[in-house]
N, C-alpha and C. Protein backbone atom coordinates (compact mmCIF):
# COMPACT_ATOMS: atom_id res chain seq x y z
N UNK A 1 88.66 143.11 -72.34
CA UNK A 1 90.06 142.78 -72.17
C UNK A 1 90.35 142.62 -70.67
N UNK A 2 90.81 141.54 -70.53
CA UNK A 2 91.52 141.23 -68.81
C UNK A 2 92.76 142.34 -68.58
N UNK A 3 92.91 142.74 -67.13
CA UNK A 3 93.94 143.10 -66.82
C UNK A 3 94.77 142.00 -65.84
N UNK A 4 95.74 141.84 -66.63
CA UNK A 4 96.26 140.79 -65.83
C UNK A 4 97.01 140.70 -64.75
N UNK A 5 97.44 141.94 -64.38
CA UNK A 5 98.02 142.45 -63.08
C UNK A 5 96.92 142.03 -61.69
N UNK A 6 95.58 142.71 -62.36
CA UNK A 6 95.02 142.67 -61.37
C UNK A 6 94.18 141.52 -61.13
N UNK A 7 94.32 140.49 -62.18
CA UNK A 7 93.91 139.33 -62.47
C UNK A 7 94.64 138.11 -61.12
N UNK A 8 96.27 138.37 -61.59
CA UNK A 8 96.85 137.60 -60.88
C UNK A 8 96.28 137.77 -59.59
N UNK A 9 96.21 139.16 -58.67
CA UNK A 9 96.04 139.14 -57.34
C UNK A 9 94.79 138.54 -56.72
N UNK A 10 94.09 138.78 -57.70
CA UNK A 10 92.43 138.00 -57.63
C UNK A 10 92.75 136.78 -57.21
N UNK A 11 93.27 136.04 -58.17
CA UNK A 11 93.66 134.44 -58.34
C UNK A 11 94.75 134.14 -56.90
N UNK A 12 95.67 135.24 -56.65
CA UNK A 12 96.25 134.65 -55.82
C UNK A 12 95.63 134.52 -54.18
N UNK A 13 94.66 135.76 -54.26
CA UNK A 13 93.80 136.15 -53.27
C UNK A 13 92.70 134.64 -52.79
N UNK A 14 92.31 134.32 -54.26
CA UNK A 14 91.67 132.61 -53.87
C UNK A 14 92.73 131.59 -53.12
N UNK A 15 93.72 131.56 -54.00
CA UNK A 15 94.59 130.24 -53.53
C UNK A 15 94.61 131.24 -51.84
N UNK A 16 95.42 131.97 -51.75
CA UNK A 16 95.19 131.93 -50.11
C UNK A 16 94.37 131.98 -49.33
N UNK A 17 93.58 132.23 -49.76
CA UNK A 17 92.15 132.05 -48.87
C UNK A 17 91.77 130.91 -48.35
N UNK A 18 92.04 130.03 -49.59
CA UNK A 18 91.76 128.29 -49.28
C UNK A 18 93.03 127.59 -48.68
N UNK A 19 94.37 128.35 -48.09
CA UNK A 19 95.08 127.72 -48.08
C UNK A 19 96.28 127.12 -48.59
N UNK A 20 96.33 127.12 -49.74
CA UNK A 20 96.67 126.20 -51.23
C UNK A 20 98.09 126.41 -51.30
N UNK A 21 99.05 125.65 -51.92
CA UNK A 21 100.32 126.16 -52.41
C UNK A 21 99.71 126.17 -53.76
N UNK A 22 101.03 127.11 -54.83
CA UNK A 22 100.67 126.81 -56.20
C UNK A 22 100.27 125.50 -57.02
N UNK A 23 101.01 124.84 -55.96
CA UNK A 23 101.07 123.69 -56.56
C UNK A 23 99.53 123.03 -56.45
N UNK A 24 99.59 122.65 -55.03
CA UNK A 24 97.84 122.04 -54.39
C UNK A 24 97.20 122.73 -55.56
N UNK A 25 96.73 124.21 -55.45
CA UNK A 25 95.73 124.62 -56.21
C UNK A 25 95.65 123.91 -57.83
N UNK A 26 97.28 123.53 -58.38
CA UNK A 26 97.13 123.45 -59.57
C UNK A 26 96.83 122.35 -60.29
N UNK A 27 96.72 121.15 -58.52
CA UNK A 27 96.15 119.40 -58.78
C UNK A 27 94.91 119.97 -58.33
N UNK A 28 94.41 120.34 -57.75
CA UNK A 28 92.55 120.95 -57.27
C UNK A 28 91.87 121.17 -58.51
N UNK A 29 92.31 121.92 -59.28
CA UNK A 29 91.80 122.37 -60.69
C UNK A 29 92.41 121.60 -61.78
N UNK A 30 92.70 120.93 -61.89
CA UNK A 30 93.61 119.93 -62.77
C UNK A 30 94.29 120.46 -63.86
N UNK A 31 95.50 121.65 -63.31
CA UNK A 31 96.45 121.92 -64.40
C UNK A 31 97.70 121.66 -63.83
N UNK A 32 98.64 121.85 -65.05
CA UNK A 32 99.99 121.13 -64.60
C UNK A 32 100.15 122.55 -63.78
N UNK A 33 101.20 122.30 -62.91
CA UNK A 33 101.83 123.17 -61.76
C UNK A 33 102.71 124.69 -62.49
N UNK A 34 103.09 124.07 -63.15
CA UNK A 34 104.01 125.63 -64.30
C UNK A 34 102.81 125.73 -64.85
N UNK A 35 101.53 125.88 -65.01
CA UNK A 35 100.69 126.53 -66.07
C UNK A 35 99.92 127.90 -64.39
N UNK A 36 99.67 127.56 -63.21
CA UNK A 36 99.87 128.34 -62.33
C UNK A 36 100.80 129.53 -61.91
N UNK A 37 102.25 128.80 -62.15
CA UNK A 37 103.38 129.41 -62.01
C UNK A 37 103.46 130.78 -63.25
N UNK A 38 103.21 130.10 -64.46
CA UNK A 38 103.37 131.41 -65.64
C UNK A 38 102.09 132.38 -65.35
N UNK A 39 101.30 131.92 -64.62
CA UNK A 39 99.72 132.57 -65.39
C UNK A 39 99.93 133.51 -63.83
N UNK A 40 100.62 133.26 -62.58
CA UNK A 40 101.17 134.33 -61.50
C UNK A 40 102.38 135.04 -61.57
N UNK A 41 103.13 134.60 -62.79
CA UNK A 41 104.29 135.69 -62.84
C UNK A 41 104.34 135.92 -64.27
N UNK A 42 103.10 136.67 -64.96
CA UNK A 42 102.60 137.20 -65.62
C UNK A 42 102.99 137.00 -67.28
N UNK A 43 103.91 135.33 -67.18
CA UNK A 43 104.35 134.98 -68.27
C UNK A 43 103.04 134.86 -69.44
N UNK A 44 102.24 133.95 -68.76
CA UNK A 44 100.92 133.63 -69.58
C UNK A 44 99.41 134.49 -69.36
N UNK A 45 98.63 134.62 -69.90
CA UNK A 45 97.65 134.85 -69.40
C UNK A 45 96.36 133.96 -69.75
N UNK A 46 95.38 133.81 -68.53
CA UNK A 46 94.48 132.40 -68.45
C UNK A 46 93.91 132.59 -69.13
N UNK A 47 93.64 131.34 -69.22
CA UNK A 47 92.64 130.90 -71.12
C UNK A 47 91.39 130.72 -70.54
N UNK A 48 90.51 130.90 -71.15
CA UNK A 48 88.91 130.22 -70.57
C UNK A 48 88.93 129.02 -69.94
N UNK A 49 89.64 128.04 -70.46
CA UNK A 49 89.39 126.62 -69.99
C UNK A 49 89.74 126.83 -68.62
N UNK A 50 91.08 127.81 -68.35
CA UNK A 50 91.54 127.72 -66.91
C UNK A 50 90.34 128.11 -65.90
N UNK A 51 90.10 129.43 -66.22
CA UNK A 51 88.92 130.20 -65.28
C UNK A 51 87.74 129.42 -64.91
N UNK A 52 87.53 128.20 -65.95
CA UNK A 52 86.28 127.73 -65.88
C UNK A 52 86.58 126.29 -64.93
N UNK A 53 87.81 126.03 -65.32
CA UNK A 53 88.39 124.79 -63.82
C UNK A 53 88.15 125.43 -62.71
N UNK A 54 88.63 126.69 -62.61
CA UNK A 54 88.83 127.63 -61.12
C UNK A 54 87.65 127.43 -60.72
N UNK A 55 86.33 128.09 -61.38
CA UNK A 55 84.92 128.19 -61.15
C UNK A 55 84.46 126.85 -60.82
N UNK A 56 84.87 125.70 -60.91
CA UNK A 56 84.55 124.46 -60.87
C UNK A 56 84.95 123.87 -60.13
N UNK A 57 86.27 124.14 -59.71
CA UNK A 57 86.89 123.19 -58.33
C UNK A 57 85.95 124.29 -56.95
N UNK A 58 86.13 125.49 -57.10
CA UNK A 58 85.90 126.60 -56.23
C UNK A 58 84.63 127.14 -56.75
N UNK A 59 83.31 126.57 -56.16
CA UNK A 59 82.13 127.15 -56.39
C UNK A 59 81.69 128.95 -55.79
N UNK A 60 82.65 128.75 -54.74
CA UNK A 60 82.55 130.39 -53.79
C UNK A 60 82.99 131.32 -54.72
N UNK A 61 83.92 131.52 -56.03
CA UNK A 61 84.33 132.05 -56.56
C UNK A 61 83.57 132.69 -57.48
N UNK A 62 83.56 134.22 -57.58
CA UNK A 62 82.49 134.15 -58.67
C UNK A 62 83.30 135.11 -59.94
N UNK A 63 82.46 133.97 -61.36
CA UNK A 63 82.61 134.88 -62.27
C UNK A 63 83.21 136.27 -62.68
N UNK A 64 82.53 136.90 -62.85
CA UNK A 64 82.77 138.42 -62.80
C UNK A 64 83.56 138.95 -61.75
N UNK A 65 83.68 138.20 -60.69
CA UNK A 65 84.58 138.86 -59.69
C UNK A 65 86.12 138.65 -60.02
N UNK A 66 86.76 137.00 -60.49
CA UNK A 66 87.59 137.03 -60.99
C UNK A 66 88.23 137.32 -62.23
N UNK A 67 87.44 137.58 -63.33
CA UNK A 67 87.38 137.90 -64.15
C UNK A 67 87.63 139.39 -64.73
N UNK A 68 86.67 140.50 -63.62
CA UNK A 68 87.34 142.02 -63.60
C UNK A 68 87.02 142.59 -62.37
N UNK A 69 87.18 141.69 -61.41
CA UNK A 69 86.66 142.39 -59.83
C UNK A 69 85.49 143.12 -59.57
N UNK A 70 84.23 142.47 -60.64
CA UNK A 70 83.35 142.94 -59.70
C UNK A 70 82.19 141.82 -59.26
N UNK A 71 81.88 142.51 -58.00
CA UNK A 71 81.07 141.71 -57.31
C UNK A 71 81.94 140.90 -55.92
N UNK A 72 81.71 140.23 -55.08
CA UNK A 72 82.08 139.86 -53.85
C UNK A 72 83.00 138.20 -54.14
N UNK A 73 84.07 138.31 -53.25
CA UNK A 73 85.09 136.85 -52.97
C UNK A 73 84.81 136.79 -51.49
N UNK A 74 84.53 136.06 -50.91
CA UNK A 74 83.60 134.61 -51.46
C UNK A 74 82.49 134.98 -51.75
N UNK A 75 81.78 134.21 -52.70
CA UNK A 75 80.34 134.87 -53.48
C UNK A 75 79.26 134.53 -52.39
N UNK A 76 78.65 135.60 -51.77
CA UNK A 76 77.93 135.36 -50.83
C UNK A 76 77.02 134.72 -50.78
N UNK A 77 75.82 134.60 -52.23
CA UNK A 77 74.87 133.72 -52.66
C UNK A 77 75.29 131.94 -52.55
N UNK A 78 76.61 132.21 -53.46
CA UNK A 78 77.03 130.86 -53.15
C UNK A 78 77.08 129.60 -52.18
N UNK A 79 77.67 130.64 -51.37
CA UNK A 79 78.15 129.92 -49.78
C UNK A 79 77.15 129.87 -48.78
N UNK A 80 76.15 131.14 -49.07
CA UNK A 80 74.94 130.28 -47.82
C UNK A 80 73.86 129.44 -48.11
N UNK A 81 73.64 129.13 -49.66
CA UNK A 81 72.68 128.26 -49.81
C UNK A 81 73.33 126.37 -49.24
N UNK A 82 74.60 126.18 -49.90
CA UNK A 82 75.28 125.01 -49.56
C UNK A 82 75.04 124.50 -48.13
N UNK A 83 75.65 126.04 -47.48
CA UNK A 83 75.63 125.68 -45.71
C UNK A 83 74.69 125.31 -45.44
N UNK A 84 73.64 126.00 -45.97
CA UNK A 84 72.23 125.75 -44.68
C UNK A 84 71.52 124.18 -45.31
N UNK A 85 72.04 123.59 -46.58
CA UNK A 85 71.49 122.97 -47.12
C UNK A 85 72.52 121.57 -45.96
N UNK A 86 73.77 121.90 -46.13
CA UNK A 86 74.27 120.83 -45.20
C UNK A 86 74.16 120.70 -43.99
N UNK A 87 73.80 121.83 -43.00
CA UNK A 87 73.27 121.71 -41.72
C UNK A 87 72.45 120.85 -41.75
N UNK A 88 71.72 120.80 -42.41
CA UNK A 88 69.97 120.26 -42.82
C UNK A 88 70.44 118.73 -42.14
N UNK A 89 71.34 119.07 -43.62
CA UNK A 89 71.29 117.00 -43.58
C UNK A 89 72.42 116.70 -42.34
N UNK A 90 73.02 117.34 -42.17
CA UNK A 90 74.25 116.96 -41.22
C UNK A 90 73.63 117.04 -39.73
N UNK A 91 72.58 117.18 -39.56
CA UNK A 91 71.94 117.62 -37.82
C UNK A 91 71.59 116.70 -37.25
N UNK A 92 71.21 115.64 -38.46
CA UNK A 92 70.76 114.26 -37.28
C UNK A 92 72.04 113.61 -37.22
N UNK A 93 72.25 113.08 -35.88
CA UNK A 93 73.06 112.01 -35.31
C UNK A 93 72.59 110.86 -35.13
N UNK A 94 73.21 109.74 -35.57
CA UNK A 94 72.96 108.26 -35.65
C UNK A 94 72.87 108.03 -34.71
N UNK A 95 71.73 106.85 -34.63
CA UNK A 95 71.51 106.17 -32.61
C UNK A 95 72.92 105.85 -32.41
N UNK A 96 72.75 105.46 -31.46
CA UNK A 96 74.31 104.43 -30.61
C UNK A 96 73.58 103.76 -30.03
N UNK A 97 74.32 102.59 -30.14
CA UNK A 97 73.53 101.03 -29.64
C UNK A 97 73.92 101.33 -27.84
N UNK A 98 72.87 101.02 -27.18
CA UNK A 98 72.79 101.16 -25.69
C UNK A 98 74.08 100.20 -24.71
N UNK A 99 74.88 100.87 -23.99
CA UNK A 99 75.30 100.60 -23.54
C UNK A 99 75.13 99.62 -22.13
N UNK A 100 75.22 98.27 -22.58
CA UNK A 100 74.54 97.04 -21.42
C UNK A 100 76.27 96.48 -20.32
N UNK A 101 75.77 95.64 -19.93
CA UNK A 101 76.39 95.11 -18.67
C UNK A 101 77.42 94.55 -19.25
N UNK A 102 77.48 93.88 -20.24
CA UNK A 102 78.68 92.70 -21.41
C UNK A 102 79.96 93.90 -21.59
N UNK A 103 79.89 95.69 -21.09
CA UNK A 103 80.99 96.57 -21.48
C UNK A 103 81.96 96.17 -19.99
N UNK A 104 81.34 95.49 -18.95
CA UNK A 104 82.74 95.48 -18.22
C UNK A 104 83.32 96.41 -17.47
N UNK A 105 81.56 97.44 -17.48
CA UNK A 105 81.88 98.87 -16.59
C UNK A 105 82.92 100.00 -17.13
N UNK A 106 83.13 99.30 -18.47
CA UNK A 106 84.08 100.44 -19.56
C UNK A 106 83.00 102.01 -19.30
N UNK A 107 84.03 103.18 -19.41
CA UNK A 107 83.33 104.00 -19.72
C UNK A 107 84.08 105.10 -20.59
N UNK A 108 83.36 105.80 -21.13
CA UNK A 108 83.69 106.65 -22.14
C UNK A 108 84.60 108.21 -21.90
N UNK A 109 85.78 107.56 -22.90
CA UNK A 109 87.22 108.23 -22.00
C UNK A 109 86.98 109.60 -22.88
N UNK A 110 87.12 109.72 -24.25
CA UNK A 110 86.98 110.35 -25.16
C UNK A 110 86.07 110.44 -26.42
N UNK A 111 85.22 111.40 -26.91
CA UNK A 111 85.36 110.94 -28.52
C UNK A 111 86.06 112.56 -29.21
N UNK A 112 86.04 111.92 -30.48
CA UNK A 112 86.85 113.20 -31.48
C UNK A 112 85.58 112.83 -32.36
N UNK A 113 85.37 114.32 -32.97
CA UNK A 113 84.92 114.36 -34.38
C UNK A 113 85.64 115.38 -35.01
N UNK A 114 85.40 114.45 -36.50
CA UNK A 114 85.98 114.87 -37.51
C UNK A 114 85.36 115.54 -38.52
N UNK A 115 86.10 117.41 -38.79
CA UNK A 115 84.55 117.71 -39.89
C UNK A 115 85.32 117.97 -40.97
N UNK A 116 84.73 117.82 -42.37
CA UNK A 116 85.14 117.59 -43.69
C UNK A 116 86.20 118.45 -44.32
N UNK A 117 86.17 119.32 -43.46
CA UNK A 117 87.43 120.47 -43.60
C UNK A 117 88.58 120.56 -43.10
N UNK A 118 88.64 119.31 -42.69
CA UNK A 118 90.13 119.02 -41.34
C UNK A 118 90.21 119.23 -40.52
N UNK A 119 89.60 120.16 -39.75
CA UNK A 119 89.44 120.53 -38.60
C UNK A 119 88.90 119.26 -37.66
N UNK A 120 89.13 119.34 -36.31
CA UNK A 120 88.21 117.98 -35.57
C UNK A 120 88.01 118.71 -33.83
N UNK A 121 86.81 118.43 -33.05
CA UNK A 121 86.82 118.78 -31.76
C UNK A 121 87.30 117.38 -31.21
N UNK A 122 87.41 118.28 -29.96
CA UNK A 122 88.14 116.79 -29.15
C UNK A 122 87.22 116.95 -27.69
N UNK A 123 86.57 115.74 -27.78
CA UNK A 123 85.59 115.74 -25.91
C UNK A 123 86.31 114.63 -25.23
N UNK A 124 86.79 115.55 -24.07
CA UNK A 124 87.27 114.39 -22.71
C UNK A 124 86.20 114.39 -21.62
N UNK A 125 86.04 112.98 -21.34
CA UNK A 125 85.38 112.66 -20.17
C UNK A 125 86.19 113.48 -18.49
């Protein structure tokens, strides 16, 4: 049997973690926005299908942790195999075509990068 008191805080403990309004979280996992709203003010309580969207939009999340709190948020197994798997591929940088005489003595004022999480650095010359 779920306790759903302590259910909600679990669940709400994800959405803030990631950020999320009720709402965001409830297009992330693809439920309507009042099926969030009842299932945090303890009108409803989540059905399998929900928990298993959660587990699915949010791989860091684990099972048994939201389910009756045990075990670790963010699931530690989870999250470092992904990373190190995307460092991997994310480490090489594409050539850049050599900069010849046809630039007009242009030189390089700025670049920005952008990383998949919204975040971006910013390099000034």
């Amino acid at each position: 049997m779920i306790n759903t008191e302590d259910f909600i805080k679990r669940l709400q403990k994800v959405i803030d973690y990631y950020g999320e309004s009720a709402s965001s979280f409830a297009e992330k996992i693809g439920v309507q926005r009042s099926s969030i709203s009842h299932i945090l003010s303890g009108r409803n309580k989540p059905s399998l299908d929900f928990i298993l969207k959660v587990l699915s939009a949010f791989p860091e999340v684990d099972l048994y942790w939201l389910f009756n709190g045990k075990g670790a948020f963010p699931s530690e197994e989870k999250t470092k195999a992904p990373i190190q798997e995307n460092l991997a591929a994310k480490a090489t940088i594409p050539e850049l075509p050599p900069i010849t005489k046809s630039d007009n003595n242009k030189t390089i004022d700025r670049i920005v990068v952008f990383y998949s999480d919204g975040s971006f650095k910013n390099y000034e010359n």
